[in-house]
Protein backbone atom coordinates (compact mmCIF):
# COMPACT_ATOMS: atom_id res chain seq x y z
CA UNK A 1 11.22 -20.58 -17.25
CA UNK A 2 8.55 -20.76 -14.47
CA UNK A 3 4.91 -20.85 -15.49
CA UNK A 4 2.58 -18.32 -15.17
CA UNK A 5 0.55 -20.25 -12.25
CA UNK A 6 3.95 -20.64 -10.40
CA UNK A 7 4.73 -17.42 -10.75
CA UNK A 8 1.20 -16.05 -9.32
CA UNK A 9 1.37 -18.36 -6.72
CA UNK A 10 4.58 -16.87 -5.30
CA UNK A 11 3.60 -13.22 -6.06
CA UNK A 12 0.07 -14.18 -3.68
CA UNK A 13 2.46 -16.04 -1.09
CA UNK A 14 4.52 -12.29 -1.24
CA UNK A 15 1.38 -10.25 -1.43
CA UNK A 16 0.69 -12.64 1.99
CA UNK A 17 3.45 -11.78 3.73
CA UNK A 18 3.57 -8.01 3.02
CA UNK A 19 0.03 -7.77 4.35
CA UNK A 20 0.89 -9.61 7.35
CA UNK A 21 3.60 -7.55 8.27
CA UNK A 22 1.63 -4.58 7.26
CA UNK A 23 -0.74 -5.33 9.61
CA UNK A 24 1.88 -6.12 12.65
CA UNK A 25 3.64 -2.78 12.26
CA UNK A 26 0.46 -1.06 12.64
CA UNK A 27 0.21 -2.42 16.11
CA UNK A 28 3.06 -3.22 17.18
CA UNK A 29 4.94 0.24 16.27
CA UNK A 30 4.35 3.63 17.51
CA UNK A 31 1.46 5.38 15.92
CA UNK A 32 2.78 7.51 12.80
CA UNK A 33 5.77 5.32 12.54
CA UNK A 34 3.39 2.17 12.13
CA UNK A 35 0.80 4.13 9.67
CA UNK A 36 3.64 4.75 7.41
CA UNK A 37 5.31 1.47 7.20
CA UNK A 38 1.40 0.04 6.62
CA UNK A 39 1.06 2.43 4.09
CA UNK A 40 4.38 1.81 2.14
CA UNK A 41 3.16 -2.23 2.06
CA UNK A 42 -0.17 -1.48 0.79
CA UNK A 43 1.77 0.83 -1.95
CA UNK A 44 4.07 -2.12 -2.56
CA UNK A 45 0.77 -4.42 -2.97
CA UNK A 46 -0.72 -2.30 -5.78
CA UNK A 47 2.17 -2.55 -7.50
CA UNK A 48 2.49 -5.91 -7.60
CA UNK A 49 -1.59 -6.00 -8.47
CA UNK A 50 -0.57 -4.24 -11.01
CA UNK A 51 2.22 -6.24 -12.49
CA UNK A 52 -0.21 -9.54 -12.24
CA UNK A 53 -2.57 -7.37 -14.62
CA UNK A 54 0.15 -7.24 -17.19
CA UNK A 55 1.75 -10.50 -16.52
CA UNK A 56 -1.72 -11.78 -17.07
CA UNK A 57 -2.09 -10.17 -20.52
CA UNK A 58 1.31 -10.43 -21.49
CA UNK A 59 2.76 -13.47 -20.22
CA UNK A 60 3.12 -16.80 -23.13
CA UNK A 61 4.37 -20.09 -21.53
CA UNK A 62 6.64 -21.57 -24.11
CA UNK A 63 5.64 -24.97 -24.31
C-alpha cells in the first residue's frame, strides 16, 4: 500500500497537470468552448482538494 506522502505527491503532480491544461484550453480553444473545459478542471481540482482533506484525516499507514 502506497504511503500517504506518495500518494499526495501524485494527486499534486495530477492537480499540476489539470491546471495546466486548464489553462491551455482557455487560450487555445474558442471562447465558451475553452471557459467550459477550464471550468470542468477547476471542478475536478476541488474535488480532489477535497479528497486530500479526508485522506489527510482518515488515512493510517500500516507500518
Amino acid at each position: 500500500m502506497a504511503t500517504k506522502k506518495q500518494l499526495f505527491t501524485a494527486l499534486w503532480i495530477i492537480i499540476a497537470i489539470i491546471a495546466v491544461a486548464s489553462i491551455v484550453s482557455l487560450v487555445v480553444l474558442p471562447k465558451w468552448k475553452g471557459i467550459f473545459l477550464a471550468s470542468g478542471g477547476g471542478f475536478l481540482i476541488a474535488n480532489i482538494f477535497i479528497s486530500m482533506f479526508f485522506i489527510q484525516n482518515n488515512y493510517r499507514d500500516n507500518k
